[in-house]
C-alpha atoms as a PDB file:
ATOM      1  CA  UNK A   1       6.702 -12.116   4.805  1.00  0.00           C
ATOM      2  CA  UNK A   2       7.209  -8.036   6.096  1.00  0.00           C
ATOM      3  CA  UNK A   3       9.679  -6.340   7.780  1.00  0.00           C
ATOM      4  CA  UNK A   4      12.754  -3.786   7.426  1.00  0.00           C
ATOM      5  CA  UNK A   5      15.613  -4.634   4.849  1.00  0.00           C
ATOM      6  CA  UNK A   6      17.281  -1.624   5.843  1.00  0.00           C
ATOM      7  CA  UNK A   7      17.829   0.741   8.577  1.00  0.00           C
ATOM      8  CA  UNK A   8      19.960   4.012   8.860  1.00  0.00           C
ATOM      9  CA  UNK A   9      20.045   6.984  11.647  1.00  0.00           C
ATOM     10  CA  UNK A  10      20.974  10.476  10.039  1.00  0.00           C
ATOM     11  CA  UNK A  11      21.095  14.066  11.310  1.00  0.00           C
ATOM     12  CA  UNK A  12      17.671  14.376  10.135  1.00  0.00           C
ATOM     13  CA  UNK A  13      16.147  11.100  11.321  1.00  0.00           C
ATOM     14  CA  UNK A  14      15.607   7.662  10.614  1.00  0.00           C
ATOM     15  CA  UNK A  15      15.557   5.967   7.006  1.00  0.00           C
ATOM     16  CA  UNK A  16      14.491   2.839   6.918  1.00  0.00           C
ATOM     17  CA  UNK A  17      13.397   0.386   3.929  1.00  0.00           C
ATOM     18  CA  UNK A  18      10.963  -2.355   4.099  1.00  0.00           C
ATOM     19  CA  UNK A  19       8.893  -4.837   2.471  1.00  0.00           C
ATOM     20  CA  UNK A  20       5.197  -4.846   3.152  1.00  0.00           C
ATOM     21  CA  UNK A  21       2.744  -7.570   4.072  1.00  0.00           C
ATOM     22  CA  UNK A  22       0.077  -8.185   1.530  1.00  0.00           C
ATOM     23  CA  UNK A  23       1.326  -6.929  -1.590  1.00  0.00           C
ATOM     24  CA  UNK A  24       5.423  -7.498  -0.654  1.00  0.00           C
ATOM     25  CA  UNK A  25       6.030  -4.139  -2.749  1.00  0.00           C
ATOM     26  CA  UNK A  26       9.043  -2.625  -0.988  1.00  0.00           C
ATOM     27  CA  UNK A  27       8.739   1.420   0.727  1.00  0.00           C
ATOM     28  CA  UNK A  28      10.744   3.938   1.685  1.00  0.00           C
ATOM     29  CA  UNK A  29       9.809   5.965   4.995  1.00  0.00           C
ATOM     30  CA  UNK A  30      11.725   9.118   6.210  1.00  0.00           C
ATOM     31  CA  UNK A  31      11.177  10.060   9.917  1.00  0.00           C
ATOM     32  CA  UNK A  32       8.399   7.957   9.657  1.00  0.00           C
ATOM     33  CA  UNK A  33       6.751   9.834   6.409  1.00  0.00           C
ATOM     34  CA  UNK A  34       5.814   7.402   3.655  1.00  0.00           C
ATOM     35  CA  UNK A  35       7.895   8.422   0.289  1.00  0.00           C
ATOM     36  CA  UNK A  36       7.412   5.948  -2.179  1.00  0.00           C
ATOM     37  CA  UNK A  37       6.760   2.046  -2.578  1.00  0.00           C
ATOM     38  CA  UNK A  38       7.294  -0.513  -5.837  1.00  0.00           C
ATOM     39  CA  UNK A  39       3.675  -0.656  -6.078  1.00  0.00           C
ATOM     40  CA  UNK A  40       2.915   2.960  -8.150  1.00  0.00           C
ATOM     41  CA  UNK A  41       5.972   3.632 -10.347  1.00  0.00           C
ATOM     42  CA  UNK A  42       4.357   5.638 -12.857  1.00  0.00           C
ATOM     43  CA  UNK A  43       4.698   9.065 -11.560  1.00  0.00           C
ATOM     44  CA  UNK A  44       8.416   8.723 -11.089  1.00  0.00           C
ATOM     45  CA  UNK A  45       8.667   7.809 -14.482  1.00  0.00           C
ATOM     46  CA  UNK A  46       6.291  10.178 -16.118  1.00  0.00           C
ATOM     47  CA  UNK A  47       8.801  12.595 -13.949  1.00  0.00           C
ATOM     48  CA  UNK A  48      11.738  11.310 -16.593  1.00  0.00           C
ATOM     49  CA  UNK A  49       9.354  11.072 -19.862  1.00  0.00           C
ATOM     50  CA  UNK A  50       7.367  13.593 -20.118  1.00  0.00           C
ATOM     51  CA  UNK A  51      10.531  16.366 -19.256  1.00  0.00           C
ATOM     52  CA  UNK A  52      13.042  14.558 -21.917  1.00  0.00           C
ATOM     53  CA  UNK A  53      10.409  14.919 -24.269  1.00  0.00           C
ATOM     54  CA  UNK A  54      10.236  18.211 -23.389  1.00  0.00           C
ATOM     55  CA  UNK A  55      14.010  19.759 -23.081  1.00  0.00           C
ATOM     56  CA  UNK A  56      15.376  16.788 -26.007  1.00  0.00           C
ATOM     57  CA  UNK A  57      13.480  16.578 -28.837  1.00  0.00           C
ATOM     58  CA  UNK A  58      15.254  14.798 -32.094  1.00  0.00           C
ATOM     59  CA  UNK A  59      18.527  15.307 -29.466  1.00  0.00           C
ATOM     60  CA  UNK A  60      20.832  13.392 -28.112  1.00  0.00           C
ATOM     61  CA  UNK A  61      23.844  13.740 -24.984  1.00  0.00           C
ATOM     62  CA  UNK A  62      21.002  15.510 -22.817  1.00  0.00           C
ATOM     63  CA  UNK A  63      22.371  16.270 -19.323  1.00  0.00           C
ATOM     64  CA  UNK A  64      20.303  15.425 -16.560  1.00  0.00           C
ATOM     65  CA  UNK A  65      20.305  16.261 -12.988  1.00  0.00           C
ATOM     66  CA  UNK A  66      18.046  14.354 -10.401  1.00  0.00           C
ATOM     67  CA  UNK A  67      17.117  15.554  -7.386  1.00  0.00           C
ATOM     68  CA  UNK A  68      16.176  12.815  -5.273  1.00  0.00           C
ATOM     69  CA  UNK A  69      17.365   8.743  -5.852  1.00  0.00           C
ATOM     70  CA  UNK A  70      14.451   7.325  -3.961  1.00  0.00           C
ATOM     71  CA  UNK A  71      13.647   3.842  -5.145  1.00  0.00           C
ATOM     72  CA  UNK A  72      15.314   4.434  -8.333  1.00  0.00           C
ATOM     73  CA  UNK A  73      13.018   4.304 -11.050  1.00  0.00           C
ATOM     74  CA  UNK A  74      12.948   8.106 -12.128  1.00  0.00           C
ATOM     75  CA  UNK A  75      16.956   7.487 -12.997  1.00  0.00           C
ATOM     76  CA  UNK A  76      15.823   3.997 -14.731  1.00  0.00           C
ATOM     77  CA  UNK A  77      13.572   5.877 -16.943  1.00  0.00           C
ATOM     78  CA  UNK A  78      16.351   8.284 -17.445  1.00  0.00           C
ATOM     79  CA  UNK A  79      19.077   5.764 -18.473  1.00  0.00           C
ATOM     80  CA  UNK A  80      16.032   3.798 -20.994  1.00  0.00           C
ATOM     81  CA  UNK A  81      16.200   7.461 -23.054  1.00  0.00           C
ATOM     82  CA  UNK A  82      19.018   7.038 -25.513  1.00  0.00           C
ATOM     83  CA  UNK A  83      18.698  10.946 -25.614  1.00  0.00           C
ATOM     84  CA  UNK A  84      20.154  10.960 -22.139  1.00  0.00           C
ATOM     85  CA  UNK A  85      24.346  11.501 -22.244  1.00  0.00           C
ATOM     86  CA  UNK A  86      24.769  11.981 -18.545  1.00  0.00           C
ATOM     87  CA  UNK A  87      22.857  11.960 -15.432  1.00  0.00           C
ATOM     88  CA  UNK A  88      24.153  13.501 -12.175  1.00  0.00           C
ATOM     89  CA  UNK A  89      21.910  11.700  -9.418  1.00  0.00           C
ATOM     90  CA  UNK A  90      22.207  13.653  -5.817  1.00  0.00           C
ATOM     91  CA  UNK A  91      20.712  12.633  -3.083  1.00  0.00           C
ATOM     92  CA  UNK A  92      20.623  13.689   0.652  1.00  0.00           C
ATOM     93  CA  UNK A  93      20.884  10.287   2.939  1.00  0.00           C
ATOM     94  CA  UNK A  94      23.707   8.301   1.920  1.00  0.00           C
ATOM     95  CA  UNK A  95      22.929   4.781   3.124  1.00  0.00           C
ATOM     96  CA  UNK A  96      20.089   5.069   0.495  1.00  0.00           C
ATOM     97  CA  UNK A  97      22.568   5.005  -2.168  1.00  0.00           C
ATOM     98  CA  UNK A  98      24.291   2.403  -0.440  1.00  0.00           C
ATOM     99  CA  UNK A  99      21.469   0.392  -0.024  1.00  0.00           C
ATOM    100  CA  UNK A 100      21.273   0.884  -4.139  1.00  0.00           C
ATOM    101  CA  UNK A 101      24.752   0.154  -4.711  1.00  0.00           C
ATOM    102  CA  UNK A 102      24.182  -3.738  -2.506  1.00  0.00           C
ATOM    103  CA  UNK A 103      21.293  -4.775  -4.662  1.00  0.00           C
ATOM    104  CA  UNK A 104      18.462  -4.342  -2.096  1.00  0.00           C
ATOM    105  CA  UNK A 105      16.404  -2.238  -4.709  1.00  0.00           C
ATOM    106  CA  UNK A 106      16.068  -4.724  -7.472  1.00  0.00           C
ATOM    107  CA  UNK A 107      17.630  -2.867 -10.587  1.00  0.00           C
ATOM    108  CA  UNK A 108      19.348  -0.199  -9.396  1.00  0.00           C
ATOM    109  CA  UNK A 109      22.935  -0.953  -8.436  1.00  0.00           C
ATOM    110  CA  UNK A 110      23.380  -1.740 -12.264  1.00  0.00           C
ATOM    111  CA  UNK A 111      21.871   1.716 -12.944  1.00  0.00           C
ATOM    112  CA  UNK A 112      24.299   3.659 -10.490  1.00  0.00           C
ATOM    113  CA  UNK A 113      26.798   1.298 -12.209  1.00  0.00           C
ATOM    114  CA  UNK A 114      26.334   2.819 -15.585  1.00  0.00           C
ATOM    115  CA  UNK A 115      29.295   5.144 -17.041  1.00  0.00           C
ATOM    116  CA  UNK A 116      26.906   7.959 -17.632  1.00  0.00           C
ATOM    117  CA  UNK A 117      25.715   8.260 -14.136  1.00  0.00           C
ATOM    118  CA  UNK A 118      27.257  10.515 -11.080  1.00  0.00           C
ATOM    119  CA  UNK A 119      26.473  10.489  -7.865  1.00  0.00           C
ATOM    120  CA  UNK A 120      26.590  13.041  -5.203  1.00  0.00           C
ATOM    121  CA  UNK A 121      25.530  12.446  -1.513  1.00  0.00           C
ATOM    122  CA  UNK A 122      24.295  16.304  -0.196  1.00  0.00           C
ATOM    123  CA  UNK A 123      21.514  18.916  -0.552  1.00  0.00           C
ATOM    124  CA  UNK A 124      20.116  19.293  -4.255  1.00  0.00           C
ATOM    125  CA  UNK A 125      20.059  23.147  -3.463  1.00  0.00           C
ATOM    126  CA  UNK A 126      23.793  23.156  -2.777  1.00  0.00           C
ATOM    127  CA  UNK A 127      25.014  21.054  -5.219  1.00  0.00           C
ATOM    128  CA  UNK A 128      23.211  22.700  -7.891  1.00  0.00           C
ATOM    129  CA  UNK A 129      24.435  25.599  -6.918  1.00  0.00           C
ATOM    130  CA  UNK A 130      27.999  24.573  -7.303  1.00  0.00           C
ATOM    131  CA  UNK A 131      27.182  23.751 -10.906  1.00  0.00           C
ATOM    132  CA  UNK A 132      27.576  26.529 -14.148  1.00  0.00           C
ATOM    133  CA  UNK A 133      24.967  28.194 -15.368  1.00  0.00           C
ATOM    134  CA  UNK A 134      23.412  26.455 -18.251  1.00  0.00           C
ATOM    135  CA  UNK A 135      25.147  23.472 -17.495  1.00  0.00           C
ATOM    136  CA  UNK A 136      21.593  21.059 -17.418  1.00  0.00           C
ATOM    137  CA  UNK A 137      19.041  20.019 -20.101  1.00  0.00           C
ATOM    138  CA  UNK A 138      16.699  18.517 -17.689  1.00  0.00           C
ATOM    139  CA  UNK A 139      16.554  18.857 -13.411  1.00  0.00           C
ATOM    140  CA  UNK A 140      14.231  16.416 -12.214  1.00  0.00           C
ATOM    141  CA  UNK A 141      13.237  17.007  -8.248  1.00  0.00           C
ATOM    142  CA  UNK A 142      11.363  14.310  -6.390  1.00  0.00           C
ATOM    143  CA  UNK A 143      12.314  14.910  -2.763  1.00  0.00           C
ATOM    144  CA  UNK A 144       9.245  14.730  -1.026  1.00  0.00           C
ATOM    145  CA  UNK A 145       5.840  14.282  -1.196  1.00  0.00           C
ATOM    146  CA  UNK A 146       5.610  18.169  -2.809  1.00  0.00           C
ATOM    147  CA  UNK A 147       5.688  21.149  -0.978  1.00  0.00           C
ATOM    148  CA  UNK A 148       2.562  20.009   0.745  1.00  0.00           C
ATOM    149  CA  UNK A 149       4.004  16.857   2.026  1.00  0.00           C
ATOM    150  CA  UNK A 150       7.606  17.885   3.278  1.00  0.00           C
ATOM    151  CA  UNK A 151      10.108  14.752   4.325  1.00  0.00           C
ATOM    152  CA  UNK A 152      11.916  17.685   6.130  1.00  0.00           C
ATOM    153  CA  UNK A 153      10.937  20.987   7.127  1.00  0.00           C
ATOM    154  CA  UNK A 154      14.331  22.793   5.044  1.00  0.00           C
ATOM    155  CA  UNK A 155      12.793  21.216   2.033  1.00  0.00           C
ATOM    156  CA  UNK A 156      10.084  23.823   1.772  1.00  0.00           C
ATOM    157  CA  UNK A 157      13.109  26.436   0.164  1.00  0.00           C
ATOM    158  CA  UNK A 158      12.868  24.056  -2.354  1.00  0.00           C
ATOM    159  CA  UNK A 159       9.335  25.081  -4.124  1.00  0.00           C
ATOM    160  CA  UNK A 160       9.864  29.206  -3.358  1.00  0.00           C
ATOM    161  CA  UNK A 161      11.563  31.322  -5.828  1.00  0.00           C
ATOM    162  CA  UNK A 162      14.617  31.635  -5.131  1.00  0.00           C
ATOM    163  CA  UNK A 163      15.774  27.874  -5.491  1.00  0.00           C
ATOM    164  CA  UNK A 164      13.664  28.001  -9.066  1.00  0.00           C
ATOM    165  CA  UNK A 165      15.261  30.805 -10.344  1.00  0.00           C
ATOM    166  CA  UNK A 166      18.236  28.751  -9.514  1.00  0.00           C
ATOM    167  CA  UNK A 167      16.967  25.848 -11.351  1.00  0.00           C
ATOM    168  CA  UNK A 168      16.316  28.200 -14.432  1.00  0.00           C
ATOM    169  CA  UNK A 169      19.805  29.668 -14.538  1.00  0.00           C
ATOM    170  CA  UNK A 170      21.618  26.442 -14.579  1.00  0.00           C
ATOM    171  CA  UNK A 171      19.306  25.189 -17.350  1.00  0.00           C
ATOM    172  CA  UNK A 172      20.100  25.666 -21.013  1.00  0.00           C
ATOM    173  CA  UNK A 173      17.939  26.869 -23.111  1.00  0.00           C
ATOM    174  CA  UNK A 174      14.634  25.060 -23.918  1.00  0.00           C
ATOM    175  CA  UNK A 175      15.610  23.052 -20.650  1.00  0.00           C
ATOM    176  CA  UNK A 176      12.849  21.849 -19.090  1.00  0.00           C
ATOM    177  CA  UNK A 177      12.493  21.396 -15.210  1.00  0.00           C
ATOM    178  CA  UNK A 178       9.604  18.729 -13.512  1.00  0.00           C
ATOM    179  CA  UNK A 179       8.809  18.735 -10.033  1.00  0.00           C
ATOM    180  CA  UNK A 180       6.604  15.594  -8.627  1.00  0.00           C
ATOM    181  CA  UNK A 181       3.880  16.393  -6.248  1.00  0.00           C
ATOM    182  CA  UNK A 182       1.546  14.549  -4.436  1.00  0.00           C
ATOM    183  CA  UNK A 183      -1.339  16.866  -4.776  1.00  0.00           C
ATOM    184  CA  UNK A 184      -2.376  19.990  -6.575  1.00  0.00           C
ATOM    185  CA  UNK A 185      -0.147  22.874  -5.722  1.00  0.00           C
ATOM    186  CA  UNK A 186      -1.186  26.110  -7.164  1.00  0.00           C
ATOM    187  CA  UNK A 187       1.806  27.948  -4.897  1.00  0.00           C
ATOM    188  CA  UNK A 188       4.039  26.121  -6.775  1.00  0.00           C
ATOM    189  CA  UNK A 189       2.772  26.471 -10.185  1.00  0.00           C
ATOM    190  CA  UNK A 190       2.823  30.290  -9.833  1.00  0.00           C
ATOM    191  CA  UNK A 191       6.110  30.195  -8.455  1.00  0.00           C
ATOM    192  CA  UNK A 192       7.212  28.474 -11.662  1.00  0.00           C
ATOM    193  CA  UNK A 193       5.160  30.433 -14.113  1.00  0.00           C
ATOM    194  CA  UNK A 194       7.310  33.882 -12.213  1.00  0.00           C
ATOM    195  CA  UNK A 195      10.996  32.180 -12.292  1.00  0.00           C
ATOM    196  CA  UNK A 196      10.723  30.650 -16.077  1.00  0.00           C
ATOM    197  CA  UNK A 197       7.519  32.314 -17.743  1.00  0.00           C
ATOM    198  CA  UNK A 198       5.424  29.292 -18.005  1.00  0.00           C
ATOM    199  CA  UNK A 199       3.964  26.140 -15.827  1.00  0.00           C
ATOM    200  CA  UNK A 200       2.269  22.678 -17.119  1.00  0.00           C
ATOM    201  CA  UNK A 201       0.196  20.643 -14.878  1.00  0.00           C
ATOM    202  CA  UNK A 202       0.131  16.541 -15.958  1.00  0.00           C
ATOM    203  CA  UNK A 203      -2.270  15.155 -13.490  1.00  0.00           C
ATOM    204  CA  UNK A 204      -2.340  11.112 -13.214  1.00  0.00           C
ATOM    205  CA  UNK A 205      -4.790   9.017 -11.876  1.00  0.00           C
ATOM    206  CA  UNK A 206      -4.017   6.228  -9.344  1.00  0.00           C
ATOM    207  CA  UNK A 207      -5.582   4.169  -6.915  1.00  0.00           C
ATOM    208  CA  UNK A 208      -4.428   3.325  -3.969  1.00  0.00           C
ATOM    209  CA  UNK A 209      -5.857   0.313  -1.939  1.00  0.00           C
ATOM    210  CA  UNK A 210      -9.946   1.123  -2.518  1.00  0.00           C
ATOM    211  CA  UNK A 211      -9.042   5.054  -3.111  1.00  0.00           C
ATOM    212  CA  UNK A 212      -9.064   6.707  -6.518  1.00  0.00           C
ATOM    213  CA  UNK A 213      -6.663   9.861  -6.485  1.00  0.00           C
ATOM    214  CA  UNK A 214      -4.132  11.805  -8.715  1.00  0.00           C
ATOM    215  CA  UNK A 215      -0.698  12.757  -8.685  1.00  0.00           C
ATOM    216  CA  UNK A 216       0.822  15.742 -10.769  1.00  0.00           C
ATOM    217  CA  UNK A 217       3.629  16.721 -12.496  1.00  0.00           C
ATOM    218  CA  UNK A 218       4.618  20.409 -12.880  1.00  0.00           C
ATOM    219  CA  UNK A 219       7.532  21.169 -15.371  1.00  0.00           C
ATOM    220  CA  UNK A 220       8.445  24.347 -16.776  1.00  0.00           C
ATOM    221  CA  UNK A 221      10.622  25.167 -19.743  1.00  0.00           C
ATOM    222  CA  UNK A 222      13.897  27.714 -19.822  1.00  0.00           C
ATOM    223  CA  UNK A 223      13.112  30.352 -23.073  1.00  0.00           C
ATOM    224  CA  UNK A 224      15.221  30.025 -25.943  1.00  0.00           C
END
């Protein structure tokens, strides 16, 4: 059985969350662009390990800020860490969280639940701004697709310079930021390398349907 669980209308467009035919993974579509399904997790959570690993080694009370709830299972990886203190979750259409907070992502309203999370309903850009400087261990930003594959157009401030030097300000240091892309994005890499002095590319192979293809992490690390 297919169809839409759940459907919401915001300034930007329609949101709307569904279960497939076939394989009955759920999916999340903005404006019509694909986001993310239940099928391939293991980006989003390579988007939690592989920073924490990075920003909290032999640590513990790491502060993490995620850019983007999705379908939840970046900020389930986050909340498995018990290096993780807090985690400050903002995301831009606010029926998603809703849709979290009923139970129609399986998981996930017991993860928004938990005492260490926040939850802000707004642009990443502006909330993080609002936040002090060295304030973060770990920023985690899965919005879209990566700069190549934009769920809005405004998004695309997101992987430029100035909103990275941002991200680098409000991390401490040896913070570590990850950004989840879609496909190779050497723009963004150098725009990285310039705001925090250095870039790493994880690439992981997936396949999808008959199709063998990768998706890539980028993080960078804050000095000190």
């Amino acid at each position: 059985m297919s169809g839409h669980l759940a459907r919401a209308r915001s300034e930007r467009g329609d949101v709307v969350l569904l279960r497939r035919a076939g394989d009955g993974a759920l999916e999340l579509r903005v404006n019509g662009v694909f986001v993310m399904d239940t099928a391939h997790t293991g980006t989003e959570r390579l988007l939690a390990t592989a920073s924490l690993d990075l920003a909290l080694p032999g640590r513990t009370g790491g502060r993490v800020l995620v850019g983007g709830l999705g379908l939840g299972f970046t900020l389930l990886e986050v909340l498995a860490d018990p290096r993780v203190g807090s985690a400050h979750v903002v995301e831009l259409e606010g029926a998603l969280v809703d849709w979290h907070r009923r139970g129609l992502v399986p998981g996930t309203a017991e993860a928004l639940a938990d005492g260490r999370v926040r939850t802000s309903v707004g642009d990443v850009a502006e909330v993080l701004a609002a936040e002090p400087e060295g304030e973060l261990d770990v920023l985690l930003l899965d919005v879209d697709n990566g700069p190549g594959h934009l769920v809005h157009d405004r998004n695309a401030a997101l992987y430029r310079a100035e909103f990275l030097e941002l991200c680098a300000a409000r991390l401490a240091p040896g913070g570590t930021a990850a950004i989840w892309s879609a496909a190779e994005a050497p723009d963004l890499a150098e725009a990285l390398a310039a705001a925090f002095g250095d870039c790493a590319l994880t690439s992981v192979p997936v396949v999808l349907g008959r199709t063998e293809t990768s998706y890539h992490l980028y993080t960078a690390r804050r000095a000190g």
